[in-house]
Protein backbone atom coordinates (compact mmCIF):
# COMPACT_ATOMS: atom_id res chain seq x y z
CA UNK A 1 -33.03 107.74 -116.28
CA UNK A 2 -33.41 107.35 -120.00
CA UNK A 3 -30.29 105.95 -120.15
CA UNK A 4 -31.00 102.94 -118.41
CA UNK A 5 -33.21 101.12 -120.95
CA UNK A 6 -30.96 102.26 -123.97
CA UNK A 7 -28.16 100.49 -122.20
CA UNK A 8 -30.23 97.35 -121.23
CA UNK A 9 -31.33 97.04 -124.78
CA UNK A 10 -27.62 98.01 -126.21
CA UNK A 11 -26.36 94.93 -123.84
CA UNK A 12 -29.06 92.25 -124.78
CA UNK A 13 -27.89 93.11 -128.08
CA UNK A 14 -24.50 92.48 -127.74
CA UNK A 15 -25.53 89.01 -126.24
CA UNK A 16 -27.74 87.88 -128.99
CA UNK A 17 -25.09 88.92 -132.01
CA UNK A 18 -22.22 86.66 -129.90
CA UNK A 19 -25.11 83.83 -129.51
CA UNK A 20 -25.67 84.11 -132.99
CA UNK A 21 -22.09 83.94 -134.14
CA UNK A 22 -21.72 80.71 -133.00
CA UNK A 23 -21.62 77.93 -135.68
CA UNK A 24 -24.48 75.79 -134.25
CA UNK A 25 -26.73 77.40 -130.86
CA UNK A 26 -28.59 74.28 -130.67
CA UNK A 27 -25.06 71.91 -129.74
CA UNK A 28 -24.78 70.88 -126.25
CA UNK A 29 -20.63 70.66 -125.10
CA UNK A 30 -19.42 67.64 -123.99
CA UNK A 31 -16.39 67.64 -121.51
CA UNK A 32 -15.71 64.06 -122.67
CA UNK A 33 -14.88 65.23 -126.19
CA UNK A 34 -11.25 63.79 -127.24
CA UNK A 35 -11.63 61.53 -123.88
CA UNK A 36 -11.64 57.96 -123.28
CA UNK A 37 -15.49 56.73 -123.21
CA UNK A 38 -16.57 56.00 -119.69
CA UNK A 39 -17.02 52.47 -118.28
CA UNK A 40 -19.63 50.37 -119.68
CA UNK A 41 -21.78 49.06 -117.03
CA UNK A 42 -24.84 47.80 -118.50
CA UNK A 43 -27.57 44.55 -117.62
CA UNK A 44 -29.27 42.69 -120.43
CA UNK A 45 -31.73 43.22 -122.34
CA UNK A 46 -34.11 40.16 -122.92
CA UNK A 47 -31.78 37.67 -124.34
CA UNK A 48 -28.95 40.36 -125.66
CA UNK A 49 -25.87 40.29 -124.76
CA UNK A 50 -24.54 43.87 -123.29
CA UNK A 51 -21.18 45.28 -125.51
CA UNK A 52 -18.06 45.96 -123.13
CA UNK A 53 -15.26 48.54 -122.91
CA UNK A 54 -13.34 46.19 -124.92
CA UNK A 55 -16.06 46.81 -127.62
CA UNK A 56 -15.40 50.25 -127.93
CA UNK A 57 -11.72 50.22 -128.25
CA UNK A 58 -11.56 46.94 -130.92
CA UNK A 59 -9.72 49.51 -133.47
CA UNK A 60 -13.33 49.79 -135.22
CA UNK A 61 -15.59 53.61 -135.29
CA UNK A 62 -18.63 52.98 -133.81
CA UNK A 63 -22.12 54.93 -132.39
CA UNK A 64 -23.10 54.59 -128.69
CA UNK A 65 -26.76 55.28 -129.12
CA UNK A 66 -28.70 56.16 -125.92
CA UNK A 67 -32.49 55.26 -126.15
CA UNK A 68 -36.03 54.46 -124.54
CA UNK A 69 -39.30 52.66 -125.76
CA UNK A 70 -41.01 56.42 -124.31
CA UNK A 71 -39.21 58.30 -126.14
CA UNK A 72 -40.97 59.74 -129.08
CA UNK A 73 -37.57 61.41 -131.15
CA UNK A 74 -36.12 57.71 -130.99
CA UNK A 75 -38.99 56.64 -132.97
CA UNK A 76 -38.11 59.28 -135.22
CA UNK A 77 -34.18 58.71 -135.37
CA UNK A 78 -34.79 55.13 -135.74
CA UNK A 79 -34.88 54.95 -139.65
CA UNK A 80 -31.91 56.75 -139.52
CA UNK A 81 -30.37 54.15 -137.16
CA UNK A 82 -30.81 51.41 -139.60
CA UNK A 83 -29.74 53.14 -142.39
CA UNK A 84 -26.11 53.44 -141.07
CA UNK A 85 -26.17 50.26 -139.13
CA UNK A 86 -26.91 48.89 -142.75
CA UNK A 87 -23.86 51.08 -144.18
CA UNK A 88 -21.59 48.87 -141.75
CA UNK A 89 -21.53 51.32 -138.70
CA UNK A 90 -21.44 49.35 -135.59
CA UNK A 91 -24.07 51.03 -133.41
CA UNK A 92 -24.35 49.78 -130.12
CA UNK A 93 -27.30 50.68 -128.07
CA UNK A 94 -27.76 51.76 -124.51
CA UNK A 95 -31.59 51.53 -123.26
CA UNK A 96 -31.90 53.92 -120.41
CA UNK A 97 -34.58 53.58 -117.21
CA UNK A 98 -37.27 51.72 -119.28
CA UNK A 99 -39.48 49.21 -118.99
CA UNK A 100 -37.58 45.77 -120.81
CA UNK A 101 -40.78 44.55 -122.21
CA UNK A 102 -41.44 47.77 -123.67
CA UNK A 103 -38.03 48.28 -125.03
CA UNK A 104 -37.52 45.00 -126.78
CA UNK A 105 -41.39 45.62 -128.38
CA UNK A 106 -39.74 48.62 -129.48
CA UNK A 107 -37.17 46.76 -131.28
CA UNK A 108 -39.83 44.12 -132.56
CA UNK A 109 -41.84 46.66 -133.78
CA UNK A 110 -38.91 49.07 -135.97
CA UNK A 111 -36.00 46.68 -136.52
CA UNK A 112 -32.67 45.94 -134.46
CA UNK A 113 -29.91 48.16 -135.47
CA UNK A 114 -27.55 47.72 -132.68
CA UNK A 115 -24.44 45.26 -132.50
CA UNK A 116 -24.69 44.96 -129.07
CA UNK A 117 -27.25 46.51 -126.41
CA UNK A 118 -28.06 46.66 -122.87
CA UNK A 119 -30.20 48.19 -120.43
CA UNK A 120 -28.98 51.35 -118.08
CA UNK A 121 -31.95 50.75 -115.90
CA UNK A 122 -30.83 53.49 -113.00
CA UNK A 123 -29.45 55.56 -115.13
CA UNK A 124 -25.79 55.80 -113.53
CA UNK A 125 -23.91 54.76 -116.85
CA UNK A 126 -25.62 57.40 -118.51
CA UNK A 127 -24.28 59.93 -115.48
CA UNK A 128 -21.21 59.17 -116.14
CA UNK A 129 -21.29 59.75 -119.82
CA UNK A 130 -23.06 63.17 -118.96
CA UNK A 131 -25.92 62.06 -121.05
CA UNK A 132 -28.70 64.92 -121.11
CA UNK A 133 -31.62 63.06 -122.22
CA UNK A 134 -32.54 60.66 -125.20
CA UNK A 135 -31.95 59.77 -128.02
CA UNK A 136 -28.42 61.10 -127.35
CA UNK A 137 -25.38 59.33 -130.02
CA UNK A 138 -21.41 59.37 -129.44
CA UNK A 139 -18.92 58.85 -132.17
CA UNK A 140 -16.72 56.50 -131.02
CA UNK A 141 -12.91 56.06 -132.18
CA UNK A 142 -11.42 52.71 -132.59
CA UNK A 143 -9.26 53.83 -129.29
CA UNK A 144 -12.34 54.44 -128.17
CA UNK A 145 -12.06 58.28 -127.45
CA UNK A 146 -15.28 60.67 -127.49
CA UNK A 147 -15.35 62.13 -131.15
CA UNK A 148 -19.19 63.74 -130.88
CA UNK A 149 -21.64 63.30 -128.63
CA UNK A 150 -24.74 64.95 -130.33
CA UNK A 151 -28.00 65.15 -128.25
CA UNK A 152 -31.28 65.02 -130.19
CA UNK A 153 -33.01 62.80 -132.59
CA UNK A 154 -30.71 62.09 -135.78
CA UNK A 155 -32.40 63.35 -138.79
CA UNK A 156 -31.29 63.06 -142.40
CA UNK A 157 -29.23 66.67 -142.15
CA UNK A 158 -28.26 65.49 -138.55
CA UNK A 159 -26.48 61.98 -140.57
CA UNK A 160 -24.86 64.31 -143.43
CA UNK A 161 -23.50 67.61 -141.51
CA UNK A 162 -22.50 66.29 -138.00
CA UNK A 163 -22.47 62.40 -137.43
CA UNK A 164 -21.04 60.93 -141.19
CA UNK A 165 -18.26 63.86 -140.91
CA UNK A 166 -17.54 62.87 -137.18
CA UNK A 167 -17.48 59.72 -138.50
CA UNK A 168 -14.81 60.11 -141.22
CA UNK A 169 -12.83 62.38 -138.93
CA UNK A 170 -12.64 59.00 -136.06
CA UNK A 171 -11.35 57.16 -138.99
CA UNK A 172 -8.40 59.20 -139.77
């Protein structure tokens, strides 16, 4: 009998030093990794013109930034957005199951930083890219293959350890 919690403990244990040994808990795994990016299948936005497939694979790294006017951690990320869009990073944006008035005030409101965006209004492109919520970003290659996805808000350590360095890897 007083085995039993020794053993429990002894096993939760075990768990938490493998969870711990892994080099970041927090990243989500994408089965699309080193895969062709899904179909685009997007509707305008206001007066924007939606980027294609074709977009993706024009020899060219770029971001595939999901978004929403709701969504507080965009607001957040948003700086960051800019910032690389200025660097030359072709970001194209994806604004998913939101109001359009709301998402182009958004824009209005913080700046543009996409290339090319459209709306995912049901939410079925973002199914098929196995988005799990916003803001999620994918590196893009110029073959356009699946370098990173990263889910979460990019922050100024999120730019420098995980999306510049997936970055330089798509260009190689």
């Amino acid at each position: 009998m007083m085995l039993a919690p020794v053993v429990i403990f002894a096993g939760f244990a075990g768990l938490a030093f493998v969870g711990l040994g892994r080099e970041n808990p927090d990243d989500l795994p994408s089965a699309l990794t080193g895969r062709a990016a899904p179909e685009v299948a997007l509707t305008p936005l206001g007066n924007e013109e939606p980027f294609t497939n074709n977009d993706l694979r024009n020899g060219e790294v770029s971001l595939v930034n999901y978004w929403a006017s709701w969504c507080a951690p965009c607001r957040v990320e948003h700086p960051n957005l800019e910032e690389l869009a200025n660097e030359g990073i072709t970001i194209y944006g994806v604004n998913y199951k939101d109001n359009p008035g709301n998402a182009l005030g958004f824009l209005e409101e913080l700046g543009n930083p996409y290339a090319a965006l459209g709306a995912d209004v049901k939410g079925r492109m973002a199914l098929d890219w196995g988005l799990y919520g916003v803001p999620e970003t994918y590196v893009i290659d110029g073959q356009g293959r699946i370098v990173l996805r990263f889910a979460g808000p990019i922050t100024d350590r999120v730019m420098d350890k995980t999306i510049r360095p997936a970055i330089a890897e798509a260009r190689q």
